[in-house]
PDB file of N, CA and C in Angstrom:
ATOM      1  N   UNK A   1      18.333  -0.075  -7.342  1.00  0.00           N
ATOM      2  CA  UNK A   1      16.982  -0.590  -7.184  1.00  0.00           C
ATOM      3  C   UNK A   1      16.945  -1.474  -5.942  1.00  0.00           C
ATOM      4  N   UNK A   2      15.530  -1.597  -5.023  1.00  0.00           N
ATOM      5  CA  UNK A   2      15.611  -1.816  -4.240  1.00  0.00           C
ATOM      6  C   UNK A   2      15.964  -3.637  -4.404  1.00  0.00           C
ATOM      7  N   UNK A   3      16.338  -4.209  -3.384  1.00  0.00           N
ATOM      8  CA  UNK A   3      16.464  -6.128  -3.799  1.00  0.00           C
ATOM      9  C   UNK A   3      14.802  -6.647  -3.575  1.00  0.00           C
ATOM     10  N   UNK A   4      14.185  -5.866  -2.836  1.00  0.00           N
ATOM     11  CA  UNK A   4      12.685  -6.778  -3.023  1.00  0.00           C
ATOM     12  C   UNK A   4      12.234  -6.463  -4.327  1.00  0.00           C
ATOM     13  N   UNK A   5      12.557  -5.416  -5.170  1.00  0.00           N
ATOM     14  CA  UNK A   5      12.098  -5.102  -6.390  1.00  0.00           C
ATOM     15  C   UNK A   5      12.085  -5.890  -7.565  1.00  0.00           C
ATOM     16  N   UNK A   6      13.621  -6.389  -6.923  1.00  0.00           N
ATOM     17  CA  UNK A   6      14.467  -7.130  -8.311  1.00  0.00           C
ATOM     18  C   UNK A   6      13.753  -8.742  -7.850  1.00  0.00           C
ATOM     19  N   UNK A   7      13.937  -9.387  -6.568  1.00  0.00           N
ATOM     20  CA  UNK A   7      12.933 -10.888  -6.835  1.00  0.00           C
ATOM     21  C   UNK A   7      11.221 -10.648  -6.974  1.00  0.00           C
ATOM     22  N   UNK A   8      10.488  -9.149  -6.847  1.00  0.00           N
ATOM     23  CA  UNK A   8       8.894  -9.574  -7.142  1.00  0.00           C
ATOM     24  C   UNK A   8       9.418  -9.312  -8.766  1.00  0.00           C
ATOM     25  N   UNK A   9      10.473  -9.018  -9.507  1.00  0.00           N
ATOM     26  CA  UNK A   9       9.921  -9.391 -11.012  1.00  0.00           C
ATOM     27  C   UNK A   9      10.034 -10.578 -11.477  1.00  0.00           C
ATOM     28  N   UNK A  10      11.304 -11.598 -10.372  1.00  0.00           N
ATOM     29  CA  UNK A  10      10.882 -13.154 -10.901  1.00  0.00           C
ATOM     30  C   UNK A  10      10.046 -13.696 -10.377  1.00  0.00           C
ATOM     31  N   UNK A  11       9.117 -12.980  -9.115  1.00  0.00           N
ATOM     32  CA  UNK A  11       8.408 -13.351  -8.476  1.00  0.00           C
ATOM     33  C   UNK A  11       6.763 -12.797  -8.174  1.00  0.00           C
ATOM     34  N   UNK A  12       5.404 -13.702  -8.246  1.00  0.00           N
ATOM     35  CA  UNK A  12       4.738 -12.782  -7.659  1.00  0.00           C
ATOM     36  C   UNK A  12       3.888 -12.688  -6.327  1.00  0.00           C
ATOM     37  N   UNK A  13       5.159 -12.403  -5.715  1.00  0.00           N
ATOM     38  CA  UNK A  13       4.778 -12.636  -4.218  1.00  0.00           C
ATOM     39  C   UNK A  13       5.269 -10.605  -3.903  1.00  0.00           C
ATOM     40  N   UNK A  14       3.874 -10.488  -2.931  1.00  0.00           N
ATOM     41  CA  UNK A  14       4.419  -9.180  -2.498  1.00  0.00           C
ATOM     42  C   UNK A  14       5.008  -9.385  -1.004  1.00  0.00           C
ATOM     43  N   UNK A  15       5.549  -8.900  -0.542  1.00  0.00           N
ATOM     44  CA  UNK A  15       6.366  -8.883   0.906  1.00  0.00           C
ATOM     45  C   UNK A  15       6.193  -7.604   1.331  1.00  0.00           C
ATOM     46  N   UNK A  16       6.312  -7.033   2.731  1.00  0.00           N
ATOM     47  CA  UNK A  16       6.631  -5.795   3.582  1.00  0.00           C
ATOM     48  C   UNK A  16       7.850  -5.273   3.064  1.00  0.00           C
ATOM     49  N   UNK A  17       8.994  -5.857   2.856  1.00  0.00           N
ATOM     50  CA  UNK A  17      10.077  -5.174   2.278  1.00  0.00           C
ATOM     51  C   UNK A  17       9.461  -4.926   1.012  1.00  0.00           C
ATOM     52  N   UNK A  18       9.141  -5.261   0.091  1.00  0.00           N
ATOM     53  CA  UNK A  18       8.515  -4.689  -1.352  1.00  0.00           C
ATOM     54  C   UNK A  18       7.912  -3.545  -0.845  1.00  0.00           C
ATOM     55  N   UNK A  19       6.576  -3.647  -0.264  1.00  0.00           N
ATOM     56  CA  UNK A  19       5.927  -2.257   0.281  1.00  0.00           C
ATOM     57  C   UNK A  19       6.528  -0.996   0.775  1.00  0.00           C
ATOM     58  N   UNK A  20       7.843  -1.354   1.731  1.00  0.00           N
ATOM     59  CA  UNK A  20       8.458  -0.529   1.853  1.00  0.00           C
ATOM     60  C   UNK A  20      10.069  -0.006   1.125  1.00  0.00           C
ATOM     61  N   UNK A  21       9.951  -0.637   0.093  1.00  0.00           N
ATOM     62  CA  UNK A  21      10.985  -0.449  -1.128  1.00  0.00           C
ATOM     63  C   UNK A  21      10.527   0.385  -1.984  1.00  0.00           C
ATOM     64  N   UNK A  22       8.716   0.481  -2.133  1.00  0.00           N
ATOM     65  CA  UNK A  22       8.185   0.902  -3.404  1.00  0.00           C
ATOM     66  C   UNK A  22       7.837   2.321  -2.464  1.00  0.00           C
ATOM     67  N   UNK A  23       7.789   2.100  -1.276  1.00  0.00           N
ATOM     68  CA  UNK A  23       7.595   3.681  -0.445  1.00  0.00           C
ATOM     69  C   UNK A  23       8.798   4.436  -0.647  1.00  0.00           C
ATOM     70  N   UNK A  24       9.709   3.822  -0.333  1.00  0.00           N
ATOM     71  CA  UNK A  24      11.194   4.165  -0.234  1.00  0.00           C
ATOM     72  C   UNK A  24      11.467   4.862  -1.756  1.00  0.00           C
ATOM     73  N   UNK A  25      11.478   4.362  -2.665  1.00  0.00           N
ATOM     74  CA  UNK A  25      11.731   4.936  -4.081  1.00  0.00           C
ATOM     75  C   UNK A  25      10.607   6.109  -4.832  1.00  0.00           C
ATOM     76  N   UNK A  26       9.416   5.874  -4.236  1.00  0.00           N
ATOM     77  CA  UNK A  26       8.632   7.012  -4.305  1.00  0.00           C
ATOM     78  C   UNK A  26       9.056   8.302  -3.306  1.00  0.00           C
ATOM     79  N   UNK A  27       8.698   8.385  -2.475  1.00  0.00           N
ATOM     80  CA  UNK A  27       8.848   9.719  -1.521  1.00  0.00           C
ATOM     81  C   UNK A  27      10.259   8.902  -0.315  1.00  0.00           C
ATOM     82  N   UNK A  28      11.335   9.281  -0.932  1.00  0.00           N
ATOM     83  CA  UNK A  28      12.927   8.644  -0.148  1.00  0.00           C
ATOM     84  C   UNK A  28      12.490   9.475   1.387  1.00  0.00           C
ATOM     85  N   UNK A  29      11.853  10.642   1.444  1.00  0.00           N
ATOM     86  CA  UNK A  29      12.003  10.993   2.866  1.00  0.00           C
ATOM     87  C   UNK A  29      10.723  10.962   3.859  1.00  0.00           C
ATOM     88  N   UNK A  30       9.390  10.887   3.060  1.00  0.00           N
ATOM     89  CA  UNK A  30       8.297  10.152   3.864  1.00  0.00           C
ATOM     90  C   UNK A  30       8.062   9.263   3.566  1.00  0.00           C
ATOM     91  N   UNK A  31       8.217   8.777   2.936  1.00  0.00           N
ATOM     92  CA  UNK A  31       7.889   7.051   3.011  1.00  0.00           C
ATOM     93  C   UNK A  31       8.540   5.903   3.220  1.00  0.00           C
ATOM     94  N   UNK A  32       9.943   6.193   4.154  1.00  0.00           N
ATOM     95  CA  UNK A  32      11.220   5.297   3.817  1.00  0.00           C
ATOM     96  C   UNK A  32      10.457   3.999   5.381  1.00  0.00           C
ATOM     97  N   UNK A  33       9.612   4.871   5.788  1.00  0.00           N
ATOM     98  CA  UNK A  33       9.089   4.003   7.302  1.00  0.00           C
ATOM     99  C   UNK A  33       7.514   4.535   7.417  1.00  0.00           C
ATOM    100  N   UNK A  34       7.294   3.270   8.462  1.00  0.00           N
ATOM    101  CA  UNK A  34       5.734   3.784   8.452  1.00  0.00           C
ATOM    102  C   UNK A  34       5.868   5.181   9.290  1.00  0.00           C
ATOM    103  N   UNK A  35       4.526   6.136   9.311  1.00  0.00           N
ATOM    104  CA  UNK A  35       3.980   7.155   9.641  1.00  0.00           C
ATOM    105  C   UNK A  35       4.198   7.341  10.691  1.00  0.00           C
ATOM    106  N   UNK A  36       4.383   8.159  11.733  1.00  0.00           N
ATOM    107  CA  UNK A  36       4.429   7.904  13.102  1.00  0.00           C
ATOM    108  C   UNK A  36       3.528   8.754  14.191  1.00  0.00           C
ATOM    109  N   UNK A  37       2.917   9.875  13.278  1.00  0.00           N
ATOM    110  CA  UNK A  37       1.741  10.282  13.245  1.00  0.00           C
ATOM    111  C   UNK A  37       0.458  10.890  12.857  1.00  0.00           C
ATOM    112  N   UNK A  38      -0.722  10.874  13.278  1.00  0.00           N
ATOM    113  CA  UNK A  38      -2.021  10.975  12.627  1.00  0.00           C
ATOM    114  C   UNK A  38      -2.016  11.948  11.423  1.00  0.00           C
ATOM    115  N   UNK A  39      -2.550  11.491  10.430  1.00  0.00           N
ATOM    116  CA  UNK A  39      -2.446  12.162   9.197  1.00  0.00           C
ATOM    117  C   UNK A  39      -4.166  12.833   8.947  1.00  0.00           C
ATOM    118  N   UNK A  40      -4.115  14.380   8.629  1.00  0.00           N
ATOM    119  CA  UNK A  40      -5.189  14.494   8.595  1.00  0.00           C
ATOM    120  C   UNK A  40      -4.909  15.295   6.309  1.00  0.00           C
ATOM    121  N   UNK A  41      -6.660  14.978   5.983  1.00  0.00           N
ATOM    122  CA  UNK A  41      -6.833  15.550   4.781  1.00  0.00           C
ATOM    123  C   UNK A  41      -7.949  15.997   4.942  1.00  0.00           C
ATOM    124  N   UNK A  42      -8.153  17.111   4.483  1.00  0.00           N
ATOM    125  CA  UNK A  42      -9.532  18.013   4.287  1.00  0.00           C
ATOM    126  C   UNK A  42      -9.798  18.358   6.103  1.00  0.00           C
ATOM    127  N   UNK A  43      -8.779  18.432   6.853  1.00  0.00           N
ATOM    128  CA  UNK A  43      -9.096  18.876   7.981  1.00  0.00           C
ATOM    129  C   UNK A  43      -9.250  17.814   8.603  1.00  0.00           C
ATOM    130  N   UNK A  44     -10.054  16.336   8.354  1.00  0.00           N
ATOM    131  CA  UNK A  44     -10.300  15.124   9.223  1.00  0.00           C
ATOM    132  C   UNK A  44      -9.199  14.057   9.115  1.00  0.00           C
ATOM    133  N   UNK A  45      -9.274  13.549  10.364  1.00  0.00           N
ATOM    134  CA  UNK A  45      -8.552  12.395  10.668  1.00  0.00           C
ATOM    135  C   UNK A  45      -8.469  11.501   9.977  1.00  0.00           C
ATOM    136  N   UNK A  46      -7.859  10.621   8.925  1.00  0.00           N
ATOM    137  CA  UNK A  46      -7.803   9.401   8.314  1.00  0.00           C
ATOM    138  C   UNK A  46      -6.643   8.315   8.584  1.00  0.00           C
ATOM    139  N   UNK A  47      -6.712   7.304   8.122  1.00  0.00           N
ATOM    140  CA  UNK A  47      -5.934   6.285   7.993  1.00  0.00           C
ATOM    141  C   UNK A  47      -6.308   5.954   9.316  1.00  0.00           C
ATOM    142  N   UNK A  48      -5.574   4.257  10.187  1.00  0.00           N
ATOM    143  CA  UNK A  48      -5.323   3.891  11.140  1.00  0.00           C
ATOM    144  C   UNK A  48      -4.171   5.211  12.253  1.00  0.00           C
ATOM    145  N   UNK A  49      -4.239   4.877  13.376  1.00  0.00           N
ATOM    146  CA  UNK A  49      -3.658   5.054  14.411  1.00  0.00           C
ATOM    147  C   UNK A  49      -2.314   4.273  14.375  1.00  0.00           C
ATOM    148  N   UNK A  50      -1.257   5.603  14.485  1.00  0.00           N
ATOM    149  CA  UNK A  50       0.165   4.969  13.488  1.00  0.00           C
ATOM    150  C   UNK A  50       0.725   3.903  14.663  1.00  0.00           C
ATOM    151  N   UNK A  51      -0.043   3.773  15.854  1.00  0.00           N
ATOM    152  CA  UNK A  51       0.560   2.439  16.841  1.00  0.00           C
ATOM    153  C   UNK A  51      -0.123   1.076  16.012  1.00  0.00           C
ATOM    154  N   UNK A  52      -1.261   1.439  15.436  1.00  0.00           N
ATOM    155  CA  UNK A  52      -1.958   0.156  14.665  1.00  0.00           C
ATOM    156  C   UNK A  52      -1.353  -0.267  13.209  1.00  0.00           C
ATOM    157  N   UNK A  53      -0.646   0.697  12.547  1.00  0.00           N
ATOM    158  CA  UNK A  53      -0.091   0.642  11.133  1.00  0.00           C
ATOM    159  C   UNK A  53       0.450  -0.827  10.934  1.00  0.00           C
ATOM    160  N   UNK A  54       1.293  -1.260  11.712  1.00  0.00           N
ATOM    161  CA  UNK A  54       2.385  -2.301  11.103  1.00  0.00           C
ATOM    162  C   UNK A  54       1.423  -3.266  11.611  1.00  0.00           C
ATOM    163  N   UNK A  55       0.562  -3.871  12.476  1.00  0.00           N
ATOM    164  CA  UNK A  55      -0.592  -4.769  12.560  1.00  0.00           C
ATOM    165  C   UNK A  55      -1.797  -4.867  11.386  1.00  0.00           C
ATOM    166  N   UNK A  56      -1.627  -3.518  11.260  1.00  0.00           N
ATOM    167  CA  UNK A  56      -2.956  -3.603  10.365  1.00  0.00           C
ATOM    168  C   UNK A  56      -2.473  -4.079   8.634  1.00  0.00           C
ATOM    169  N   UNK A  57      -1.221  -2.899   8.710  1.00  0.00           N
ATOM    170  CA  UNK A  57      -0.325  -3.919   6.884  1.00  0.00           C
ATOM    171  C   UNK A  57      -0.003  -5.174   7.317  1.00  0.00           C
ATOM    172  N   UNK A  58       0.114  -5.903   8.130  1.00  0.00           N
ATOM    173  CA  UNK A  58       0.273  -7.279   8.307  1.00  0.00           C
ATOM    174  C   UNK A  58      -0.594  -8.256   7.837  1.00  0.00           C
ATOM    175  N   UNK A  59      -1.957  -7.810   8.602  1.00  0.00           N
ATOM    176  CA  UNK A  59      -3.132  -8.260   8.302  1.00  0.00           C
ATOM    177  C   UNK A  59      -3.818  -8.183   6.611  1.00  0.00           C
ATOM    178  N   UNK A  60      -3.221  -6.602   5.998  1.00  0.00           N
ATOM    179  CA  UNK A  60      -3.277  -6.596   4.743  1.00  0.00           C
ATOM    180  C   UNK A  60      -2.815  -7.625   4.127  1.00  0.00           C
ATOM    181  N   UNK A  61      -1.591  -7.655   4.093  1.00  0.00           N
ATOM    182  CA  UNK A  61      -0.320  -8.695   3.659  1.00  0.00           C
ATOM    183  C   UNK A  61      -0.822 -10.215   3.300  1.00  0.00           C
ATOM    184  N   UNK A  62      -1.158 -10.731   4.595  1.00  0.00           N
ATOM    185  CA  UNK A  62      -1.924 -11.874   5.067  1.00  0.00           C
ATOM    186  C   UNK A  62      -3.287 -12.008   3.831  1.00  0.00           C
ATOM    187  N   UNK A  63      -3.814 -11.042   3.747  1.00  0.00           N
ATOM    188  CA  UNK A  63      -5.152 -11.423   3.062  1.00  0.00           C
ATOM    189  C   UNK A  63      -4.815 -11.117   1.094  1.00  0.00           C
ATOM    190  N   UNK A  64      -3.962 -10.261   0.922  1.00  0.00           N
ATOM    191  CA  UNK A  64      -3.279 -10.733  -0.334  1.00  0.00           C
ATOM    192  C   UNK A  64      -2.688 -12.021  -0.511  1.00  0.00           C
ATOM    193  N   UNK A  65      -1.922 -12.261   0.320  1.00  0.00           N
ATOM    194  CA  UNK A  65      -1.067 -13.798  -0.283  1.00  0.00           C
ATOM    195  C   UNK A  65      -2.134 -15.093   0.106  1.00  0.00           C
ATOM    196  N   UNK A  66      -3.140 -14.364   0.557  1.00  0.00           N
ATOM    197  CA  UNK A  66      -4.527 -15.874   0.881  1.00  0.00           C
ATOM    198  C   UNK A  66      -5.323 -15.690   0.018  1.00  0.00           C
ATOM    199  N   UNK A  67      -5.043 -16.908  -0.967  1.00  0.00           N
ATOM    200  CA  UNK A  67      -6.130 -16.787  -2.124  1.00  0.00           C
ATOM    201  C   UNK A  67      -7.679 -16.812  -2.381  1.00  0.00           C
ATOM    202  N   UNK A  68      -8.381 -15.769  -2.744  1.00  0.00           N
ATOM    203  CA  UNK A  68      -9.758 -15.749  -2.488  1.00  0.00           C
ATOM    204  C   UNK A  68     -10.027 -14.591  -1.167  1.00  0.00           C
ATOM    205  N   UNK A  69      -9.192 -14.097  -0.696  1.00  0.00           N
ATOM    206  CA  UNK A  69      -9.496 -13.407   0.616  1.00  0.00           C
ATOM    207  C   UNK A  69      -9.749 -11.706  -0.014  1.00  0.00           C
ATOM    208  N   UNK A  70      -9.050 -11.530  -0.349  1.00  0.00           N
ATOM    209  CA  UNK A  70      -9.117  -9.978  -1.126  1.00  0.00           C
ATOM    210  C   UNK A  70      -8.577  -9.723  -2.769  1.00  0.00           C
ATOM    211  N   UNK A  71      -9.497  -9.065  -3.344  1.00  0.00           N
ATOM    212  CA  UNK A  71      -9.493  -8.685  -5.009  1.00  0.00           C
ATOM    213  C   UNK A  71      -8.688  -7.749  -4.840  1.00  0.00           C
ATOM    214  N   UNK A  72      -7.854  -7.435  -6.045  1.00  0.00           N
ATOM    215  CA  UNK A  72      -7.007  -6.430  -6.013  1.00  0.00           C
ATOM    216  C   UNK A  72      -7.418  -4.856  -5.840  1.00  0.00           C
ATOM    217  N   UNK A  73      -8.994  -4.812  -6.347  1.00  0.00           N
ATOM    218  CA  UNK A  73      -9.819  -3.589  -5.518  1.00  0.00           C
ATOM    219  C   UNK A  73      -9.531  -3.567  -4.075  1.00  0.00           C
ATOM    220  N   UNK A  74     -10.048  -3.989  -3.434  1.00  0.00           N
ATOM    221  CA  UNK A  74     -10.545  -4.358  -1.932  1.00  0.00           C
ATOM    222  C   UNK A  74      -8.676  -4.449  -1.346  1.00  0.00           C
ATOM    223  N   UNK A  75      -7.570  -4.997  -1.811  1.00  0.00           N
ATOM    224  CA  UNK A  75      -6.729  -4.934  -1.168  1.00  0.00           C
ATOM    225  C   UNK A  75      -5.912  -3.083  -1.571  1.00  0.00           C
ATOM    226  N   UNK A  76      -6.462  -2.664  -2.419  1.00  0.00           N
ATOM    227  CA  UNK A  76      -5.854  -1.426  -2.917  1.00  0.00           C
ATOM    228  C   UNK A  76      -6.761  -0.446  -1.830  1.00  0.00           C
ATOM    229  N   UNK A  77      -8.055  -0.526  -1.868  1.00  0.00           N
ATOM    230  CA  UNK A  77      -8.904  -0.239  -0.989  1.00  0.00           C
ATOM    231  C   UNK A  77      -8.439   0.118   0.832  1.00  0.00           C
ATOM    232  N   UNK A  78      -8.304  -1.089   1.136  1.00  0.00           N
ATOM    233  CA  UNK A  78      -7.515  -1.074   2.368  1.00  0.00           C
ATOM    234  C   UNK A  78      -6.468  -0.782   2.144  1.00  0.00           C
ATOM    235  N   UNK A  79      -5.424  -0.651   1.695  1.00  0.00           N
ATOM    236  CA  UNK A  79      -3.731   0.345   1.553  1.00  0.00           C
ATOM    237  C   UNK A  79      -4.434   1.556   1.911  1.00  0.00           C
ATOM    238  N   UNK A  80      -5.242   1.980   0.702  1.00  0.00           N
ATOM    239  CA  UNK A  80      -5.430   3.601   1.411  1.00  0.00           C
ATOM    240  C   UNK A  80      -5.869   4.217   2.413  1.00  0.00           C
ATOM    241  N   UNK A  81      -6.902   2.833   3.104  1.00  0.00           N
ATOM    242  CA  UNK A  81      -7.806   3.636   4.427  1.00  0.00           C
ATOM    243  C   UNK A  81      -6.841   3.260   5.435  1.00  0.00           C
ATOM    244  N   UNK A  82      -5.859   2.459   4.963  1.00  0.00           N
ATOM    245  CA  UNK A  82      -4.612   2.568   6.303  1.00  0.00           C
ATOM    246  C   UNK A  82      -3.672   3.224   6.424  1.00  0.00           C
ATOM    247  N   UNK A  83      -3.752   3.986   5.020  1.00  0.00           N
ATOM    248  CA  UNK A  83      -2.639   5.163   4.678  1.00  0.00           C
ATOM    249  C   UNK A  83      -1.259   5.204   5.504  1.00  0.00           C
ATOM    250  N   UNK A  84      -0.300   4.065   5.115  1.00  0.00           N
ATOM    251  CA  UNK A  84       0.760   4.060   6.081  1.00  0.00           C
ATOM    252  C   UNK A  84       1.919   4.875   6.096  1.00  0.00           C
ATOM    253  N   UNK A  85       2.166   5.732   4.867  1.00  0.00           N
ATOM    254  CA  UNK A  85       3.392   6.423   5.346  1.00  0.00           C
ATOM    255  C   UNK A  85       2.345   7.805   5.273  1.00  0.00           C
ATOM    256  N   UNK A  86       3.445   8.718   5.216  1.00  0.00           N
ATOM    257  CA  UNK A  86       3.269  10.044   5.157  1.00  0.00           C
ATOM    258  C   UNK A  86       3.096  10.810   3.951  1.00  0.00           C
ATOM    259  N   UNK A  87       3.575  10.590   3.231  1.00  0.00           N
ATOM    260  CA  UNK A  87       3.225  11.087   1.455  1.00  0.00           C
ATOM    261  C   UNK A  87       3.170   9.699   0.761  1.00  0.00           C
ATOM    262  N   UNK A  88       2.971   9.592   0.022  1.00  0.00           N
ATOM    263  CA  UNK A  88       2.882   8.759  -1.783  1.00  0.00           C
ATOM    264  C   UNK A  88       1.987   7.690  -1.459  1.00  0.00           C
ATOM    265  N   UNK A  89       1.065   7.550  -0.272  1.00  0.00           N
ATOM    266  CA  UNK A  89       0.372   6.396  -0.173  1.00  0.00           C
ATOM    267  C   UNK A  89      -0.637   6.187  -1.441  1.00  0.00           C
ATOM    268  N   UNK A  90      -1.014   6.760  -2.360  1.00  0.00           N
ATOM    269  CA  UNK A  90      -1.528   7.180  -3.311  1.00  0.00           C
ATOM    270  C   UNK A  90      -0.569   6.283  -4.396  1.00  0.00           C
ATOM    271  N   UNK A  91       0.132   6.556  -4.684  1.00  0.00           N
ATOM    272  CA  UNK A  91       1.089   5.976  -5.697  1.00  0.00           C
ATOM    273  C   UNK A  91       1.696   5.020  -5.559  1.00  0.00           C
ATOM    274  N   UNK A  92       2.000   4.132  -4.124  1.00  0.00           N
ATOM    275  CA  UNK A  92       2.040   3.152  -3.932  1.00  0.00           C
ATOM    276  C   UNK A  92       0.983   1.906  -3.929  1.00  0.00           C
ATOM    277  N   UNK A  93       0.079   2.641  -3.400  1.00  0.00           N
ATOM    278  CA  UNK A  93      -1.182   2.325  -3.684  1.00  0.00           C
ATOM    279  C   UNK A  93      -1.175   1.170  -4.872  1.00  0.00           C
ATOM    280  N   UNK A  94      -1.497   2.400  -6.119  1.00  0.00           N
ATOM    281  CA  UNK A  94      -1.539   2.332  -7.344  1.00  0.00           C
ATOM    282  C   UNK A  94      -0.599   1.063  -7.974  1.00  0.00           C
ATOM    283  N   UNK A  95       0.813   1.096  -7.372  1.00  0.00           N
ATOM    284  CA  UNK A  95       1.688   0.056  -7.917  1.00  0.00           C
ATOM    285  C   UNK A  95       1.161  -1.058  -7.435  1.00  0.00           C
ATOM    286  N   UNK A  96       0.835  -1.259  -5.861  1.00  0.00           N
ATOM    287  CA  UNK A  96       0.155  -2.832  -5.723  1.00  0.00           C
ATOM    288  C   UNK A  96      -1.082  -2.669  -6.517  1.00  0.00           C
ATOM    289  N   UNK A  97      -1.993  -2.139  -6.471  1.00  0.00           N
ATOM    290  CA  UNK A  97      -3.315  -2.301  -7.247  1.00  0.00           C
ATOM    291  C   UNK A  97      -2.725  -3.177  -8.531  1.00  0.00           C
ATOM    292  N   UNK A  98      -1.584  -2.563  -9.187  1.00  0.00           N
ATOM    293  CA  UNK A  98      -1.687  -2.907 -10.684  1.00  0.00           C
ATOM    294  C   UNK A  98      -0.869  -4.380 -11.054  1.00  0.00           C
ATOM    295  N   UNK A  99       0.267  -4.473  -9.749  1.00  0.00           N
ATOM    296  CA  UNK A  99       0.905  -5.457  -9.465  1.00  0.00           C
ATOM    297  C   UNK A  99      -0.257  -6.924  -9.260  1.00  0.00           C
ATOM    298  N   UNK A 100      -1.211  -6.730  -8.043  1.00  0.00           N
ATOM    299  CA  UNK A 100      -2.267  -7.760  -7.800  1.00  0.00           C
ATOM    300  C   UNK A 100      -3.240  -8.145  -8.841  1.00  0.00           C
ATOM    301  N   UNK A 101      -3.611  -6.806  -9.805  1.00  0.00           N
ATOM    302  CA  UNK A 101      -4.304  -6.983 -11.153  1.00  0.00           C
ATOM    303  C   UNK A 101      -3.805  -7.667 -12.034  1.00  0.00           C
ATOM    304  N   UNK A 102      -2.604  -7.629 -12.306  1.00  0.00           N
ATOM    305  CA  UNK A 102      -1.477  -8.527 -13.334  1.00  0.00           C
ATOM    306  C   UNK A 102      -1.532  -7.254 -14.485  1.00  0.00           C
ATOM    307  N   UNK A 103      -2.174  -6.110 -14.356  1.00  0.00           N
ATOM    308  CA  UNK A 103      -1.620  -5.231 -15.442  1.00  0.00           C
ATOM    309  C   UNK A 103      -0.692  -4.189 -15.103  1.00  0.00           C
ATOM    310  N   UNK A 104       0.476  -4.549 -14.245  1.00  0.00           N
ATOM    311  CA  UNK A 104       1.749  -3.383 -14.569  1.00  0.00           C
ATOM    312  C   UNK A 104       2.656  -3.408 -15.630  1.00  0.00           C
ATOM    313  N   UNK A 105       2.520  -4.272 -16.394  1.00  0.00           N
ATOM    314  CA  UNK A 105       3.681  -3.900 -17.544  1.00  0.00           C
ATOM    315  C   UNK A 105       2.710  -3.002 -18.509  1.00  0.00           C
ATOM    316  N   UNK A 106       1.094  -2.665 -18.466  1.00  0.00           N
ATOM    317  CA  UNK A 106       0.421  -2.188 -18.700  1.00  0.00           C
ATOM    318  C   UNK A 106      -0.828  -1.204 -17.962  1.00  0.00           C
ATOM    319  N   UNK A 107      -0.288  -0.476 -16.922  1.00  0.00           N
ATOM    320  CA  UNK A 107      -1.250  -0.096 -15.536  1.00  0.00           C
ATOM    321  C   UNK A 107      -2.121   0.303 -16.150  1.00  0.00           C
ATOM    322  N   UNK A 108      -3.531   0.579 -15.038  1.00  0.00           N
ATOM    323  CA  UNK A 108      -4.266   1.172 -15.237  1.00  0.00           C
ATOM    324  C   UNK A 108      -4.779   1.816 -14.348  1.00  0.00           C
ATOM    325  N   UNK A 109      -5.535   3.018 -14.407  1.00  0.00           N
ATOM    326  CA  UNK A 109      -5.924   3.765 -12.957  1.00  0.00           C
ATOM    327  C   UNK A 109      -6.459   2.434 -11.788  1.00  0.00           C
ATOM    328  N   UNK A 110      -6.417   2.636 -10.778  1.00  0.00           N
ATOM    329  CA  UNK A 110      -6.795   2.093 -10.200  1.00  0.00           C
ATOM    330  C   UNK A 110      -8.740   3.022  -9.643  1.00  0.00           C
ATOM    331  N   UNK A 111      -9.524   1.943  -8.823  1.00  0.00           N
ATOM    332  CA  UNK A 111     -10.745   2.575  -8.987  1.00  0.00           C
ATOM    333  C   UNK A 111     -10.769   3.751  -7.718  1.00  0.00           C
ATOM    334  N   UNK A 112     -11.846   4.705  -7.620  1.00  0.00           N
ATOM    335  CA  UNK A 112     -11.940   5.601  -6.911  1.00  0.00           C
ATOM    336  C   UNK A 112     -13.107   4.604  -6.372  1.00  0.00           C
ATOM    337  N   UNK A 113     -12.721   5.423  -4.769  1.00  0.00           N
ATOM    338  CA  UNK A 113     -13.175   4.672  -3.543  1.00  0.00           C
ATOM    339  C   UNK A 113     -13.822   5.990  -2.673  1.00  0.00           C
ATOM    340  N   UNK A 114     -14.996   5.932  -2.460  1.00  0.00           N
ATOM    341  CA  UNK A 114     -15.751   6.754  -1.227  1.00  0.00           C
ATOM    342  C   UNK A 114     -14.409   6.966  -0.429  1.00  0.00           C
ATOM    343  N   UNK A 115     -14.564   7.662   0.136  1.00  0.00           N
ATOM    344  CA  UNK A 115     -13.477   7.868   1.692  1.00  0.00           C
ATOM    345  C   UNK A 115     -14.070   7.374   2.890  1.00  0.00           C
ATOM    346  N   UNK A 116     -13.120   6.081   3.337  1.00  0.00           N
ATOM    347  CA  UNK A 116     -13.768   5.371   4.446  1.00  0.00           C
ATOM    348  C   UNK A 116     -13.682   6.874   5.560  1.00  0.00           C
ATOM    349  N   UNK A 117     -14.421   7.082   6.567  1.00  0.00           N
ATOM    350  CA  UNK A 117     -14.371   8.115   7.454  1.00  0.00           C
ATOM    351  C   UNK A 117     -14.008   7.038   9.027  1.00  0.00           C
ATOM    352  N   UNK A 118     -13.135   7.535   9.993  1.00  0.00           N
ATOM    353  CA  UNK A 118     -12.492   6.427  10.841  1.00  0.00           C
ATOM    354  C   UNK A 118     -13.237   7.245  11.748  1.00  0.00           C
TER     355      UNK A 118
END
C-alpha cells in the first residue's frame, strides 16, 4: 500500500502524493503520472491542457485544504474537468469525493455533473 495511503487514514489531510497513490493503485499503467496528452471523449477535447495539469491540481489541492473554499461536490467537480491522468480519473474521482464527504468507510455515488465543454 501506498505510504500516503497509510498517514491519510490517521490523517485527514489529502496531499498530491495521495492523489497520485490512489491513481497509481487504480490504473498502475495510466495513472502512475499525470497525462501528457490531450484526452478526447465522445470525439471532443476535455480536461485541461496536460502543460496546465500539475498547476491546475495544485490550485485544486489549495482550495480543498482552505476551509470554506470548495464542497466536496465542487472539488470532485473540478478533478474531473481537469481529468489528470489517462484512465481511472473517474474512480479516483470518486475516492476524493467520498474521502472530502467523510463517507468512505461508507461511499456513496458521487453526483453527476453536466460536462464542462473547454
Amino acid at each position: 500500500m501506498c505510504r500516503a495511503l497509510v498517514l491519510a487514514q490517521s490523517q485527514t489531510l489529502i496531499t498530491m502524493d495521495f492523489i497520485m497513490c490512489l491513481g497509481k493503485l487504480i490504473e498502475p499503467e495510466k495513472a502512475h503520472k499525470f497525462r501528457e496528452v490531450p484526452v478526447l471523449i465522445d470525439f471532443k477535447l476535455t480536461g485541461v491542457h496536460p502543460d496546465r495539469i500539475a498547476h491546475a491540481m495544485q490550485n485544486l489541492l489549495e482550495g480543498m485544504l482552505t476551509p470554506g473554499t470548495f464542497t466536496p461536490e465542487e472539488s470532485y467537480r473540478e478533478f474531473e474537468s481537469i481529468h489528470p491522468f489517462l484512465d481511472g480519473n473517474g474512480r479516483v474521482g470518486a475516492i476524493l469525493f467520498n474521502f472530502l464527504n467523510g463517507t468512505i468507510r461508507n461511499p456513496v455515488t458521487p453526483p453527476m455533473f453536466k460536462r464542462i465543454e473547454n
